[in-house]
Protein backbone atom coordinates (compact mmCIF):
# COMPACT_ATOMS: atom_id res chain seq x y z
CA UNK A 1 6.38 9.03 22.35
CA UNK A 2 5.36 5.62 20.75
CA UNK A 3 5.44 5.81 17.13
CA UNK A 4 2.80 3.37 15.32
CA UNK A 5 4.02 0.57 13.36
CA UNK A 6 3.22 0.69 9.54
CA UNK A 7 0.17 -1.91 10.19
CA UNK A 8 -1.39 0.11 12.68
CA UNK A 9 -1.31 3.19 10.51
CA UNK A 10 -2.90 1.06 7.38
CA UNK A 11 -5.75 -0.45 9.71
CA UNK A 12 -6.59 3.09 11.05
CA UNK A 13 -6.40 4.22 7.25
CA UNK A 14 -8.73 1.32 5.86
CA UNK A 15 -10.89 2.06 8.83
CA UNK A 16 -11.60 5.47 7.67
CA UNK A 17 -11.69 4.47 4.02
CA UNK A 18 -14.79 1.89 5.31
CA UNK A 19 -16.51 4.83 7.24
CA UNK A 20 -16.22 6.92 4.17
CA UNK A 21 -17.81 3.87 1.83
CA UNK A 22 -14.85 4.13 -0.42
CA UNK A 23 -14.04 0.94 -2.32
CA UNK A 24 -10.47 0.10 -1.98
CA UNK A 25 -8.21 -3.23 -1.27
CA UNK A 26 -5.20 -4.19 -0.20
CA UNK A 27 -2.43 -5.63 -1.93
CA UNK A 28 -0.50 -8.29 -0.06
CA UNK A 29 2.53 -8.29 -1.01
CA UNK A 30 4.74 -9.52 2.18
CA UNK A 31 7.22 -12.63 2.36
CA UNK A 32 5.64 -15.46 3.24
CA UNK A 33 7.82 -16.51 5.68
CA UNK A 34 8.04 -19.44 8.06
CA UNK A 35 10.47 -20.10 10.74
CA UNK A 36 8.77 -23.52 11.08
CA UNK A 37 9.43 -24.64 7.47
CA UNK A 38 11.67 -22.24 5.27
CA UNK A 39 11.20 -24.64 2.56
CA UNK A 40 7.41 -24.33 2.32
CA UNK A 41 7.77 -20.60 2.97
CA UNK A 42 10.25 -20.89 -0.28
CA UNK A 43 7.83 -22.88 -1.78
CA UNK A 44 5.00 -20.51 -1.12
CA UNK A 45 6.78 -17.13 -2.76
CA UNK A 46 7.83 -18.40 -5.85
CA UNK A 47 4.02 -19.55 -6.30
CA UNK A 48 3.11 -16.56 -5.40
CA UNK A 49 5.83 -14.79 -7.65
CA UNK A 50 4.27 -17.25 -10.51
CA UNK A 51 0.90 -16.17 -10.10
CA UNK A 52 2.10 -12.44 -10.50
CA UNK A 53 2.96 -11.10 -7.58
CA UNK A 54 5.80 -7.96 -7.52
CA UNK A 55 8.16 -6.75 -5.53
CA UNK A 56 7.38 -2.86 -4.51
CA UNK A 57 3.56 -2.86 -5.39
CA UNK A 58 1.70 -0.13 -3.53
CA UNK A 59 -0.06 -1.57 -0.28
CA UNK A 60 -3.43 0.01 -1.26
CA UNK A 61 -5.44 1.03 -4.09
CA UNK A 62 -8.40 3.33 -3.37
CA UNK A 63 -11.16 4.07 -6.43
CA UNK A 64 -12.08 7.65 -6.41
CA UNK A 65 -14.60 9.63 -8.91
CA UNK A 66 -11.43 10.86 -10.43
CA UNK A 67 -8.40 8.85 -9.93
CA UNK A 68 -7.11 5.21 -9.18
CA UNK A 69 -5.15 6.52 -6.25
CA UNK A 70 -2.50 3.89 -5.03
CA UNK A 71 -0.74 4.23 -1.60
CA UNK A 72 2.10 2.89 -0.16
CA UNK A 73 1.78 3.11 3.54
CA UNK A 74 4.64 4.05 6.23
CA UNK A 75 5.28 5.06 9.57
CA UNK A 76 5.30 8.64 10.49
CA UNK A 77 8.60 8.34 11.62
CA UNK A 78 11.59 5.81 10.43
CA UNK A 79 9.56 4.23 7.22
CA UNK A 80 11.73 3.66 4.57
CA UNK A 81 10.71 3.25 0.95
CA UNK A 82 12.62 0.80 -1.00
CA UNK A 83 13.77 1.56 -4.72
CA UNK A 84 11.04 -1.17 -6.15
CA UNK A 85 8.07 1.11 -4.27
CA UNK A 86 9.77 4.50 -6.15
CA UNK A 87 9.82 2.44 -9.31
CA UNK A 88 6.10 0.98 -9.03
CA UNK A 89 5.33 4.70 -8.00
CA UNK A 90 6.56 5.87 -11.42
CA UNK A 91 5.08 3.28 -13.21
CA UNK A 92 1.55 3.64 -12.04
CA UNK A 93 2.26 8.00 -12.24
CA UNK A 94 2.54 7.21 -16.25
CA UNK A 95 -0.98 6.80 -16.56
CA UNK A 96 -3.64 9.34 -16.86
CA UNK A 97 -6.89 7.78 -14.79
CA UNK A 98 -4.32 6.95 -11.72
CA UNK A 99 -1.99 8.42 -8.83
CA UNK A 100 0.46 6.63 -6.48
CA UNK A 101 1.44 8.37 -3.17
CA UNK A 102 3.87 7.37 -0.29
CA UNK A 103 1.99 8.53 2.77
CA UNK A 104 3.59 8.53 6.16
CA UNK A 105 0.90 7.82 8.36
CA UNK A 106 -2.65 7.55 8.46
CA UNK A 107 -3.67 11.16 8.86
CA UNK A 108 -1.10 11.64 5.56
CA UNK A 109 -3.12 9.21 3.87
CA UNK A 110 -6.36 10.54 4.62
CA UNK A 111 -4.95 14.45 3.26
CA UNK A 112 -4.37 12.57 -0.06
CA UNK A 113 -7.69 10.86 -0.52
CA UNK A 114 -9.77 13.89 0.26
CA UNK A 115 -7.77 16.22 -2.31
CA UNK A 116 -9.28 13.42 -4.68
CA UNK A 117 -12.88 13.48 -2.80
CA UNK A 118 -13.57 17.04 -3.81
CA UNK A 119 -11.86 16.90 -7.39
């Protein structure tokens, strides 16, 4: 059995999260990257890294009544999370008015937002 890619969970996810009328966004936070021109893909990051971008940052953030939830998306199966997502995750856990969760999958995801829904 086929096992979604990370993207396909997250647009399933932000779907639902439209349906529901939540207000949320997505981080981007992927390498620019350019098989055409490396250097201008270069160029492009550290910009980016300038402007304040980070390595790790949670994919989503989702506004609740009672939380700033943040959620780093991955597959069901096989989705790794890399030791600048566990660190972001304990960074944003320090504060009071938010919550960061790993979720593997959309269905995951949704379980997490609707423990916050009826807080």
């Amino acid at each position: 059995m086929r096992v979604p890619h990370e993207s396909e969970e997250q647009m399933a996810f932000v779907q639902w999260l439209t349906f529901k009328g939540l207000d949320f966004f997505a981080v981007k936070n992927e390498q620019t990257m350019s098989k055409k021109s490396p250097q201008m893909a270069a160029i492009q990051e550290a910009k980016a890294k300038r402007m304040g971008k980070k390595t790790g940052v949670q994919d989503l953030v989702i506004f609740t009544h009672s939380q700033i939830v943040f959620i780093e998306m991955k597959r069901k199966k096989g989705g790794k999370v890399s030791e600048e997502q566990k660190e972001w995750n304990k960074i944003v856990n320090k504060y009071p008015y938010a919550k960061a969760h790993i979720c593997y999958g959309c269905a995951d995801a949704i379980n997490v937002i609707e423990k916050y829904l009826k807080a």
